[in-house]
PDB file of N, CA and C in Angstrom:
ATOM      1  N   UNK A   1       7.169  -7.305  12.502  1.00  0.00           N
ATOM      2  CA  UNK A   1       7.531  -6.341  11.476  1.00  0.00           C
ATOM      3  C   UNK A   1       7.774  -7.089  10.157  1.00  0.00           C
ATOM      4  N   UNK A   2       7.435  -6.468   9.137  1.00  0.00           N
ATOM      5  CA  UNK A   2       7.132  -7.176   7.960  1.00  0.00           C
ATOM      6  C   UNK A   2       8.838  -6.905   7.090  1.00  0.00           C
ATOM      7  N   UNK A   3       9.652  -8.043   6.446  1.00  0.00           N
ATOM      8  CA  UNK A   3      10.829  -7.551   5.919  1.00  0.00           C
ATOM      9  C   UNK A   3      10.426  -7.029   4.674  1.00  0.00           C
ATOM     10  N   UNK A   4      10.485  -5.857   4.345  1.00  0.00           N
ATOM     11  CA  UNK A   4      10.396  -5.313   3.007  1.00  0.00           C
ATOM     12  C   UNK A   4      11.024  -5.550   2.018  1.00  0.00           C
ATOM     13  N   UNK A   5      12.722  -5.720   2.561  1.00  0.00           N
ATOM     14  CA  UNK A   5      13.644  -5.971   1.837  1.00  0.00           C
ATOM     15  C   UNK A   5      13.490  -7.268   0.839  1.00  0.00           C
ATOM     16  N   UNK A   6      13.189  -8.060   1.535  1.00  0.00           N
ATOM     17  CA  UNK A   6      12.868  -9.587   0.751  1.00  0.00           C
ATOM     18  C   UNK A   6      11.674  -9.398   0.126  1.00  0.00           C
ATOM     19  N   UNK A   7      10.781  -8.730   0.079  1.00  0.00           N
ATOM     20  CA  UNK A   7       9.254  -8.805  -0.771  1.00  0.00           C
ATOM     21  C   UNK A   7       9.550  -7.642  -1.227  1.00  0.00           C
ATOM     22  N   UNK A   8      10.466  -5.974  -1.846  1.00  0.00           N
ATOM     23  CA  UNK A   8      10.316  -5.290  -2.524  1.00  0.00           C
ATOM     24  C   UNK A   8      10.606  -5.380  -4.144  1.00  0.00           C
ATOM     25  N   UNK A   9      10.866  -6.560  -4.527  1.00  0.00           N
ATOM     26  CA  UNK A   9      10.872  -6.802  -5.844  1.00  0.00           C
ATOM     27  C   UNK A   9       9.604  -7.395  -6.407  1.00  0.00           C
ATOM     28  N   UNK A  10       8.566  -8.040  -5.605  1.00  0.00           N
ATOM     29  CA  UNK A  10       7.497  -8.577  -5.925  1.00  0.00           C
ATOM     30  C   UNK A  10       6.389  -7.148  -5.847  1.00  0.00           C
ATOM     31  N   UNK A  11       7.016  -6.747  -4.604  1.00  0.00           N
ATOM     32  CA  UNK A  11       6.030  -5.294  -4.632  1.00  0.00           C
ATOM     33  C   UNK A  11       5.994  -4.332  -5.778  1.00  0.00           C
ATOM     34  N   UNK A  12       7.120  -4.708  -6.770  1.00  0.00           N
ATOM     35  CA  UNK A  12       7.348  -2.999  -7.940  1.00  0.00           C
ATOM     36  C   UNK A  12       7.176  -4.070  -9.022  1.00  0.00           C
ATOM     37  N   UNK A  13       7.040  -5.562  -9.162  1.00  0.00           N
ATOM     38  CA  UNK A  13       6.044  -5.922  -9.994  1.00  0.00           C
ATOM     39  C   UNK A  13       4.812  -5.866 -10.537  1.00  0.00           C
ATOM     40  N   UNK A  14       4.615  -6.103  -9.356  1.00  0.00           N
ATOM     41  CA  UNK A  14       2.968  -6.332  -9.284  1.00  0.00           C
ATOM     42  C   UNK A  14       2.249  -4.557  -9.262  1.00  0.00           C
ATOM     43  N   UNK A  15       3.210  -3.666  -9.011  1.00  0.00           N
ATOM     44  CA  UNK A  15       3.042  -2.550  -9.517  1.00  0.00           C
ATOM     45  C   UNK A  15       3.078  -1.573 -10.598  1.00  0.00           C
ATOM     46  N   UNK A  16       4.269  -2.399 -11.341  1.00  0.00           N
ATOM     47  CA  UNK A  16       4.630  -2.098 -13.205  1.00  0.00           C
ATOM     48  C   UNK A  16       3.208  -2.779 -13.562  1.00  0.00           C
ATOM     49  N   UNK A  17       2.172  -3.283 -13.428  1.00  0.00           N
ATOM     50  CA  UNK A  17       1.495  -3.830 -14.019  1.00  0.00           C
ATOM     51  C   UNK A  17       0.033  -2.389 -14.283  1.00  0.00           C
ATOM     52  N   UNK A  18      -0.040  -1.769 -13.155  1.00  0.00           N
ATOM     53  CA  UNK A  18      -0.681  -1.107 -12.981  1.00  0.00           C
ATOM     54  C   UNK A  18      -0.918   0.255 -13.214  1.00  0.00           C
ATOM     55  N   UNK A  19      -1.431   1.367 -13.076  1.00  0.00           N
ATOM     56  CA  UNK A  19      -1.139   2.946 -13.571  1.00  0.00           C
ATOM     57  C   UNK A  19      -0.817   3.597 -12.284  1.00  0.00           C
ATOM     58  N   UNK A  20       0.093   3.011 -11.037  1.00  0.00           N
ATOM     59  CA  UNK A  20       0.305   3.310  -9.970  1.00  0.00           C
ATOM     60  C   UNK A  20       1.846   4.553  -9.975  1.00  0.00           C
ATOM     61  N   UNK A  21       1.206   5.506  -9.389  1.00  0.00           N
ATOM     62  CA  UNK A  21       2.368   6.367  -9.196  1.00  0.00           C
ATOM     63  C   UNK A  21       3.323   6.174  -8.221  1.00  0.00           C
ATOM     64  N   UNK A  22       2.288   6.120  -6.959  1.00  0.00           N
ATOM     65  CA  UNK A  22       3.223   5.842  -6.091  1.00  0.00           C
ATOM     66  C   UNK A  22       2.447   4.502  -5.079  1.00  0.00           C
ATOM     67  N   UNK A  23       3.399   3.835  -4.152  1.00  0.00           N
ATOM     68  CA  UNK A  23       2.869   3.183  -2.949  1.00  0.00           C
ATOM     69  C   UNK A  23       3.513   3.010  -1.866  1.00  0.00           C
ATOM     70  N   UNK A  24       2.951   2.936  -0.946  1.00  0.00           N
ATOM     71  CA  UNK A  24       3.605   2.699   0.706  1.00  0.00           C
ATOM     72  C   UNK A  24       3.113   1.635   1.738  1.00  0.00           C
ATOM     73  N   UNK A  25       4.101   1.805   2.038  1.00  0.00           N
ATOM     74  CA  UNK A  25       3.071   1.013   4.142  1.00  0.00           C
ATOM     75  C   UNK A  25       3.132   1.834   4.888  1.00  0.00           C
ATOM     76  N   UNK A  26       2.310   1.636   5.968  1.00  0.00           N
ATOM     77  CA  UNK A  26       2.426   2.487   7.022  1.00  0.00           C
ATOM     78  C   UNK A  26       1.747   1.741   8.141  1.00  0.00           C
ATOM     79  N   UNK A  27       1.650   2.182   9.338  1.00  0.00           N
ATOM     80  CA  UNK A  27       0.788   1.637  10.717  1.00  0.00           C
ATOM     81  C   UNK A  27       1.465   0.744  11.236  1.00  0.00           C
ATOM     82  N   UNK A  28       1.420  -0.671  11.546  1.00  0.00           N
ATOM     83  CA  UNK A  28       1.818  -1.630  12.632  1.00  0.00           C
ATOM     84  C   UNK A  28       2.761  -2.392  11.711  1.00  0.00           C
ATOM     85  N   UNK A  29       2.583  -2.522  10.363  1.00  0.00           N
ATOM     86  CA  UNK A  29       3.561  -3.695   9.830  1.00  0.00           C
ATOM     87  C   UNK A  29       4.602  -3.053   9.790  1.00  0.00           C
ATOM     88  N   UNK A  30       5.201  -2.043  10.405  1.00  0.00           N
ATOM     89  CA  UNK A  30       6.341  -1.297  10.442  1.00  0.00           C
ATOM     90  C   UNK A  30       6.810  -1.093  11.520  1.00  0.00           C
ATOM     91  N   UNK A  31       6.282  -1.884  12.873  1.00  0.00           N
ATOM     92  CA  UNK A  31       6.475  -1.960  14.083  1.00  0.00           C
ATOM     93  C   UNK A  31       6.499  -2.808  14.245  1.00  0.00           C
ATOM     94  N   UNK A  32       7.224  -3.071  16.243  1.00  0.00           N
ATOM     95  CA  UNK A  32       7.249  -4.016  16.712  1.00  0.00           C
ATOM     96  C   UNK A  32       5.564  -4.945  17.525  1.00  0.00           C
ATOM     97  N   UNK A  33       4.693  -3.801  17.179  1.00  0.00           N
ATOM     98  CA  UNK A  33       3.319  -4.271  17.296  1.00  0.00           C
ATOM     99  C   UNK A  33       2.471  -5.160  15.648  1.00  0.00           C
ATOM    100  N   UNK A  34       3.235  -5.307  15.260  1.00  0.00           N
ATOM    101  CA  UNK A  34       2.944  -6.238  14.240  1.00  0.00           C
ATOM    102  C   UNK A  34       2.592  -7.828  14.521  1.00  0.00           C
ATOM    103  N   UNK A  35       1.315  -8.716  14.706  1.00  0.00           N
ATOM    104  CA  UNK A  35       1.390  -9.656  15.177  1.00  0.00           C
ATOM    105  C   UNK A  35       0.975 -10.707  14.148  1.00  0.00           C
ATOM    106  N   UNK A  36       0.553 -11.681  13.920  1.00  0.00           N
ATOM    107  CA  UNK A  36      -0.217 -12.635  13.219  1.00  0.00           C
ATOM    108  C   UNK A  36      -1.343 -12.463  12.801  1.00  0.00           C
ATOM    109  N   UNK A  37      -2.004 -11.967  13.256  1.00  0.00           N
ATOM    110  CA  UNK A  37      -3.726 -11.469  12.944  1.00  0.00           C
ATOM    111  C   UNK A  37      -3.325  -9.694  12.508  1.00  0.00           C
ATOM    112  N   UNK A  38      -2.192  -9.308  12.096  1.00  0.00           N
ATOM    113  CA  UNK A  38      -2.459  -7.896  12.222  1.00  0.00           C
ATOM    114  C   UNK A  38      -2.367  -8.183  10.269  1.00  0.00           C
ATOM    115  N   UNK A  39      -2.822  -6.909  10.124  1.00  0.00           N
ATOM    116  CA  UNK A  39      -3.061  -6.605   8.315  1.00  0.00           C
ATOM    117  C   UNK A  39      -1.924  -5.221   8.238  1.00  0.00           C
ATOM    118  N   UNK A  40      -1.867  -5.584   6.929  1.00  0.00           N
ATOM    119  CA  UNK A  40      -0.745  -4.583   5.818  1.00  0.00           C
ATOM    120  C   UNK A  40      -1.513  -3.585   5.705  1.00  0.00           C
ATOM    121  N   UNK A  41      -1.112  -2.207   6.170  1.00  0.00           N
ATOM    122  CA  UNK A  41      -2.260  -1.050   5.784  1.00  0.00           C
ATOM    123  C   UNK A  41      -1.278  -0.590   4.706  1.00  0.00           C
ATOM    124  N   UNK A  42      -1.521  -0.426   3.412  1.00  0.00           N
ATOM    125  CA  UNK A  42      -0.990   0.295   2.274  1.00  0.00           C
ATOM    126  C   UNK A  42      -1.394   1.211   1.510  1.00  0.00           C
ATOM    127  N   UNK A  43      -0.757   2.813   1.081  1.00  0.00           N
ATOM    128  CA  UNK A  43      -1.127   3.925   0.678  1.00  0.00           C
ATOM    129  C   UNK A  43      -0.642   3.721  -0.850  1.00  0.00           C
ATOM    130  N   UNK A  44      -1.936   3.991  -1.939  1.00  0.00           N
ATOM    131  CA  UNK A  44      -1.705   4.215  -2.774  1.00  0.00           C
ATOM    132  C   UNK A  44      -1.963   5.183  -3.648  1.00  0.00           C
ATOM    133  N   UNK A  45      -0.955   5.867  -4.735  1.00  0.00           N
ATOM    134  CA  UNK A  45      -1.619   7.093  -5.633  1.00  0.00           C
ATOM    135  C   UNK A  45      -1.645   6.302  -6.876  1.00  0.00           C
ATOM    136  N   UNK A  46      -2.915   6.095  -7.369  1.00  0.00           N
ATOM    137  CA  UNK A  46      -2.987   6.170  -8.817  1.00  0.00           C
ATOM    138  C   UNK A  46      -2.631   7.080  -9.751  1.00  0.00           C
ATOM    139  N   UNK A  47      -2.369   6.854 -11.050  1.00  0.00           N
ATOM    140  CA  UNK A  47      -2.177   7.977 -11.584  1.00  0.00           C
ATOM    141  C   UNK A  47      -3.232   8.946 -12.550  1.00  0.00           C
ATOM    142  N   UNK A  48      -3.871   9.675 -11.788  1.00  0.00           N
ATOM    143  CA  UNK A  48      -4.868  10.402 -12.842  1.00  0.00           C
ATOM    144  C   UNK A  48      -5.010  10.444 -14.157  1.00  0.00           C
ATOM    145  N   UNK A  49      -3.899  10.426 -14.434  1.00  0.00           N
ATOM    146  CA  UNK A  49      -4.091  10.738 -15.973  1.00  0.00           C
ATOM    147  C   UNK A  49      -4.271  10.019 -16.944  1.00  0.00           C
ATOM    148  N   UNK A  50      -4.023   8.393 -16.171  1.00  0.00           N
ATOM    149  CA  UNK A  50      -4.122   7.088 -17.001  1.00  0.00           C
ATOM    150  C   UNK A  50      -6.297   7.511 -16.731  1.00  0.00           C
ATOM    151  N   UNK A  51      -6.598   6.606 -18.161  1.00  0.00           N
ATOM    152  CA  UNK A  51      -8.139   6.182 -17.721  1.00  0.00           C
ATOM    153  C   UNK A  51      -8.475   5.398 -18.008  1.00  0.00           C
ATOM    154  N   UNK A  52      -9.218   5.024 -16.458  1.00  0.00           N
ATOM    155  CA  UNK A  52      -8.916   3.508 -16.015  1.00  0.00           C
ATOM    156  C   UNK A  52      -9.969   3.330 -15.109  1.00  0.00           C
ATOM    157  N   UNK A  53     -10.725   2.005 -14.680  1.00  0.00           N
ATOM    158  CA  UNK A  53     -11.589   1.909 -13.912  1.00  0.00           C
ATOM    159  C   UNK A  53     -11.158   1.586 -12.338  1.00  0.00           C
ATOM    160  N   UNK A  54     -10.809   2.539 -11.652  1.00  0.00           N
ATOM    161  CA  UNK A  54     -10.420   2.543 -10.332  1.00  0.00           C
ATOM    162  C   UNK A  54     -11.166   1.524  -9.771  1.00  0.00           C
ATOM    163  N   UNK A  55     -12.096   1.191  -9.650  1.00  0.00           N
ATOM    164  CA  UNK A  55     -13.025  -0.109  -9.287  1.00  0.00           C
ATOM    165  C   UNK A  55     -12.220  -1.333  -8.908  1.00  0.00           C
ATOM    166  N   UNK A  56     -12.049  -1.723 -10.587  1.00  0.00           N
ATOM    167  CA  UNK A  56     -11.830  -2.686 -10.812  1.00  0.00           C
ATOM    168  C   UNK A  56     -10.373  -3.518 -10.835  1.00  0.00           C
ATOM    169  N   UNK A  57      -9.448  -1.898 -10.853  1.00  0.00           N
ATOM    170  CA  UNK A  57      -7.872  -2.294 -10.513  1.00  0.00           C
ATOM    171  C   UNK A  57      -7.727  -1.987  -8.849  1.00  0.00           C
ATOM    172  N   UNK A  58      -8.540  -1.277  -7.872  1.00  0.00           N
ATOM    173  CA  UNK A  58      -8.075  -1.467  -6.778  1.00  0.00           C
ATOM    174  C   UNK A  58      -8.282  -2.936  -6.232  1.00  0.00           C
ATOM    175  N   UNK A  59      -9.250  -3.596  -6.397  1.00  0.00           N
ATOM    176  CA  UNK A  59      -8.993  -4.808  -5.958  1.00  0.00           C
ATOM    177  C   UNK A  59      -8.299  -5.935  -6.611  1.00  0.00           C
ATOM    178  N   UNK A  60      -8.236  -5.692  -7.684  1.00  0.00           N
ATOM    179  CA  UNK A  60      -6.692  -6.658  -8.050  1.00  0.00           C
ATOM    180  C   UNK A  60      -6.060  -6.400  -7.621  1.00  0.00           C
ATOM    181  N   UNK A  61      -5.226  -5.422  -7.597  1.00  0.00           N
ATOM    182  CA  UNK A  61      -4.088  -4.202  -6.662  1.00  0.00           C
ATOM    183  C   UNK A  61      -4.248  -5.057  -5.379  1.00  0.00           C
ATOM    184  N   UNK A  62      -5.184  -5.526  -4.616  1.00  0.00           N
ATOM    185  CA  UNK A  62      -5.062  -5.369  -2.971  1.00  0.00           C
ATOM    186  C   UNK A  62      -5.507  -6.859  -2.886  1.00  0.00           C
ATOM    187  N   UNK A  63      -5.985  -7.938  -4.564  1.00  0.00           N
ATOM    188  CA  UNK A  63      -5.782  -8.958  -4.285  1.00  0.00           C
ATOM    189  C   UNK A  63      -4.245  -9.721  -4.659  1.00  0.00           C
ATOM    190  N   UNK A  64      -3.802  -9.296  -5.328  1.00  0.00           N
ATOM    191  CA  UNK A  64      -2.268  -9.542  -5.363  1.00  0.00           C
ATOM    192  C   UNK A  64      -1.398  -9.434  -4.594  1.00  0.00           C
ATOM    193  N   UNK A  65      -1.304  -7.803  -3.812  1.00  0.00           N
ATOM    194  CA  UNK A  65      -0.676  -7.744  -2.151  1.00  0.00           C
ATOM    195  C   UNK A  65      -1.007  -8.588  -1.222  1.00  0.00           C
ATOM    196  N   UNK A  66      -2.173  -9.133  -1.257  1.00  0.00           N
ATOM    197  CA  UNK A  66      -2.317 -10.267  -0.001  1.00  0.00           C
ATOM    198  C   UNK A  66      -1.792 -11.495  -0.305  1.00  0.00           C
ATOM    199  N   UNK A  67      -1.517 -11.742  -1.606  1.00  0.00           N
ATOM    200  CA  UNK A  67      -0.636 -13.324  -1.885  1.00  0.00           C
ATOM    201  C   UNK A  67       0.545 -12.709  -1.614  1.00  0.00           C
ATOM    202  N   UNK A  68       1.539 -11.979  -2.395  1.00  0.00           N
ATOM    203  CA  UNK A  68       2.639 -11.356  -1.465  1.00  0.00           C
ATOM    204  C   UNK A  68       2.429 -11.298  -0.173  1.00  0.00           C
ATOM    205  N   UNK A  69       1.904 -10.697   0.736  1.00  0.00           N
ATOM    206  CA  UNK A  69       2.239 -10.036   1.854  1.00  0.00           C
ATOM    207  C   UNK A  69       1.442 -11.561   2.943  1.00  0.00           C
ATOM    208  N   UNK A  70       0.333 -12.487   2.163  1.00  0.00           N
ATOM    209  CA  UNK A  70       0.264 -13.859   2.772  1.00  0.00           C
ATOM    210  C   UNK A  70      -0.824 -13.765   4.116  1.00  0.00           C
ATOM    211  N   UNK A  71      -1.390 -12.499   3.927  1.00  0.00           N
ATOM    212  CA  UNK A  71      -2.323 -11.922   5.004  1.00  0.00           C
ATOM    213  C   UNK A  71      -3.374 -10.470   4.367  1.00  0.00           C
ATOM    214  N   UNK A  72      -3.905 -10.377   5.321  1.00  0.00           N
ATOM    215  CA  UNK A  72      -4.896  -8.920   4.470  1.00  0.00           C
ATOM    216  C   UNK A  72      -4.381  -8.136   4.078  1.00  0.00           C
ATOM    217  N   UNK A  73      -4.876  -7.091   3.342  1.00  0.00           N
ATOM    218  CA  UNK A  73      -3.946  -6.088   2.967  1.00  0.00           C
ATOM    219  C   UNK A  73      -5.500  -4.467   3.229  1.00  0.00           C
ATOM    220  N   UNK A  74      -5.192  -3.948   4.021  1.00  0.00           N
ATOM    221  CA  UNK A  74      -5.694  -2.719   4.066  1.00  0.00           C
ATOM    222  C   UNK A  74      -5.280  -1.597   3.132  1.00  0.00           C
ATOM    223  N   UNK A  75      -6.269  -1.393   1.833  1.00  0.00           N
ATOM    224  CA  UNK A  75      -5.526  -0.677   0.516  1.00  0.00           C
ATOM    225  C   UNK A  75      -6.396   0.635   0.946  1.00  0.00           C
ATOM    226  N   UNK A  76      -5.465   1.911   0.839  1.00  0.00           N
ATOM    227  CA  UNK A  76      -5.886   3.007   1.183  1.00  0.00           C
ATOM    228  C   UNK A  76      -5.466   4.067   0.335  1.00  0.00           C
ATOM    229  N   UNK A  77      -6.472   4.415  -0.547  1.00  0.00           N
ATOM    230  CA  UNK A  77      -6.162   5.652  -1.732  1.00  0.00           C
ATOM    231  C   UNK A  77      -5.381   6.628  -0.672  1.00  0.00           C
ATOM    232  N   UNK A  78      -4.806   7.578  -1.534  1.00  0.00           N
ATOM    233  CA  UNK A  78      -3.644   8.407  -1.271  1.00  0.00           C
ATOM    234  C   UNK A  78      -4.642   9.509  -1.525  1.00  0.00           C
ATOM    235  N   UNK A  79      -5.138  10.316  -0.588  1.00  0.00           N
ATOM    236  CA  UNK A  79      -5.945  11.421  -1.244  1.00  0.00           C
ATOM    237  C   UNK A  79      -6.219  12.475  -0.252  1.00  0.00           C
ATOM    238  N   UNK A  80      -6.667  13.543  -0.230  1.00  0.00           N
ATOM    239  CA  UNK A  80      -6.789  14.457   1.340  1.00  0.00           C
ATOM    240  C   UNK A  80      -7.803  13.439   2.168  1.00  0.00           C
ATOM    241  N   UNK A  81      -7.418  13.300   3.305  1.00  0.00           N
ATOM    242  CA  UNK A  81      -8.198  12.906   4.576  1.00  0.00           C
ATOM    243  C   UNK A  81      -8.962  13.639   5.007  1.00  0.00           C
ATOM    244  N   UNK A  82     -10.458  13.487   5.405  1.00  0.00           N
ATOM    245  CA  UNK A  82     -10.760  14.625   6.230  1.00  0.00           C
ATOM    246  C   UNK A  82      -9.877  14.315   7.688  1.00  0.00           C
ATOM    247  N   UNK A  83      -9.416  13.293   8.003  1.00  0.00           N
ATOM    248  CA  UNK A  83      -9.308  13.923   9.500  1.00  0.00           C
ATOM    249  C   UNK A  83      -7.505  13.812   9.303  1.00  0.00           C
ATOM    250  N   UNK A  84      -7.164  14.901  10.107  1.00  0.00           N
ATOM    251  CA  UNK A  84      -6.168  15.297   9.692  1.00  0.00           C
ATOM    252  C   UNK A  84      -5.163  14.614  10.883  1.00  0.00           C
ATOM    253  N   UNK A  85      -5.668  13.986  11.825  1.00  0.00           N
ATOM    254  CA  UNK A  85      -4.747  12.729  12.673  1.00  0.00           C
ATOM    255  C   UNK A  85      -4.074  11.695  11.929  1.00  0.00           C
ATOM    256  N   UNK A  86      -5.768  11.019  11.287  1.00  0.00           N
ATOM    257  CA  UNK A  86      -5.243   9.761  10.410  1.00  0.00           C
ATOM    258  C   UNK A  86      -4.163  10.605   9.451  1.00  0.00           C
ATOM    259  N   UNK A  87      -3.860  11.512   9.219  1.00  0.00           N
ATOM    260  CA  UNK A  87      -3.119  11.994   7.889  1.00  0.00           C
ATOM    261  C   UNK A  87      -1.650  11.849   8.416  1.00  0.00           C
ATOM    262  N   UNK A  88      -1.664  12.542   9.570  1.00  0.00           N
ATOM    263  CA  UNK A  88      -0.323  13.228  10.357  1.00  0.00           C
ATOM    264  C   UNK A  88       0.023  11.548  10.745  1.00  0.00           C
ATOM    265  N   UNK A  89      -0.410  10.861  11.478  1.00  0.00           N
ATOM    266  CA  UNK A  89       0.309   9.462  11.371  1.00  0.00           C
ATOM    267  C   UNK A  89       0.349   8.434  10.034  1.00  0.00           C
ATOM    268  N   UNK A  90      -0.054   8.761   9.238  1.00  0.00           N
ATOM    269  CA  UNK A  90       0.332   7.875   7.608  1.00  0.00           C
ATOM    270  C   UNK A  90       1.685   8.564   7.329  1.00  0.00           C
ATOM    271  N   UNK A  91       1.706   9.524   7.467  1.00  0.00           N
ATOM    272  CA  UNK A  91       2.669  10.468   7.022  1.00  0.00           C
ATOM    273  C   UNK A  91       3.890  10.233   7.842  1.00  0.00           C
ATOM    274  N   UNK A  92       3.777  10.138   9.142  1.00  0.00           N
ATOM    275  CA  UNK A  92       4.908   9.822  10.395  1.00  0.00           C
ATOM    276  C   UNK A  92       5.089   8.474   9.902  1.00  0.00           C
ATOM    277  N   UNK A  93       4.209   7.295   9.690  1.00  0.00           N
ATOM    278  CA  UNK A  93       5.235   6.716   9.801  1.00  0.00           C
ATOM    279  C   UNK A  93       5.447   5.757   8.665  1.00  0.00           C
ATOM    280  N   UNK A  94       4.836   6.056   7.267  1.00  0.00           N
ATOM    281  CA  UNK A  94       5.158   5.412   6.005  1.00  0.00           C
ATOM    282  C   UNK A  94       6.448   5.769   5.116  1.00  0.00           C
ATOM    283  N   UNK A  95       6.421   4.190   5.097  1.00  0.00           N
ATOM    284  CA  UNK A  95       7.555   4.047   3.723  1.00  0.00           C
ATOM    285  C   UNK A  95       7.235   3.672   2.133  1.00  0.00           C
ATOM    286  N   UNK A  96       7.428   4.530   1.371  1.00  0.00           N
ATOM    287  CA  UNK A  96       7.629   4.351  -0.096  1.00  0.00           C
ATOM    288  C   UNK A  96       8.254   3.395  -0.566  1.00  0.00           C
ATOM    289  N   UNK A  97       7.447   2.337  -0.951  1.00  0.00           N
ATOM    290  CA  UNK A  97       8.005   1.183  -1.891  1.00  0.00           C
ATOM    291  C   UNK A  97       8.349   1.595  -3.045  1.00  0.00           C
ATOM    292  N   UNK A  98       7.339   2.088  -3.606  1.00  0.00           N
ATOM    293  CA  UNK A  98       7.486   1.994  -5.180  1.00  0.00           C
ATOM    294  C   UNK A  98       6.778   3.447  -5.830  1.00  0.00           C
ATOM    295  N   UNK A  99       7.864   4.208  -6.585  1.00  0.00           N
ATOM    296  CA  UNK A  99       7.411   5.446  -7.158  1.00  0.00           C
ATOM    297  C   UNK A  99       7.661   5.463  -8.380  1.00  0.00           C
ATOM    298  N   UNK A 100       7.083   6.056  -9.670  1.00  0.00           N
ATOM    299  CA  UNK A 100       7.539   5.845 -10.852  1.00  0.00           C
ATOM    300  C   UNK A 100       7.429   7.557 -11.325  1.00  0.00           C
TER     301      UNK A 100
END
């Protein structure tokens, strides 16, 4: 399990930088199935109204979380799912880092 507590000040940095509304974790780094080879799955909302090349800031965005987080980072827009499983477990079991 990943300590949030100790990396949530690097996390709302590296997020003031960006037009990010909101962000989360969710999936295994929030469990006790969290292992060495496992990756950071993270939910993010941009903010629409900034305009901005989504392109080109999601992977800064998700190359910066992996020097924080020191492993992959699975970056996952915040947006309707079609399948409404994956939705109902992001939802069960993510936490909000950083909202502005």
């Amino acid at each position: 399990m990943i300590d949030l507590l100790k990396l949530k000040s690097k996390i709302e940095r590296v997020c003031r930088q960006f037009p990010i509304k909101r962000l989360g974790i969710f999936g295994s780094a929030l469990t006790q199935d969290f292992g060495l080879e496992s990756d950071v799955d993270v939910l993010v909302a941009f903010d629409s109204d900034e305009n901005i090349d989504l392109f080109d800031k999601y992977f800064e965005l998700k190359e910066q979380l992996e020097t924080i987080f020191e492993r992959e980072v699975d970056l996952v827009i915040d947006k309707p799912f079609r399948n409404p499983v994956f939705r109902e477990s992001v939802e069960k079991t993510k936490i909000i880092i950083y909202e502005r």
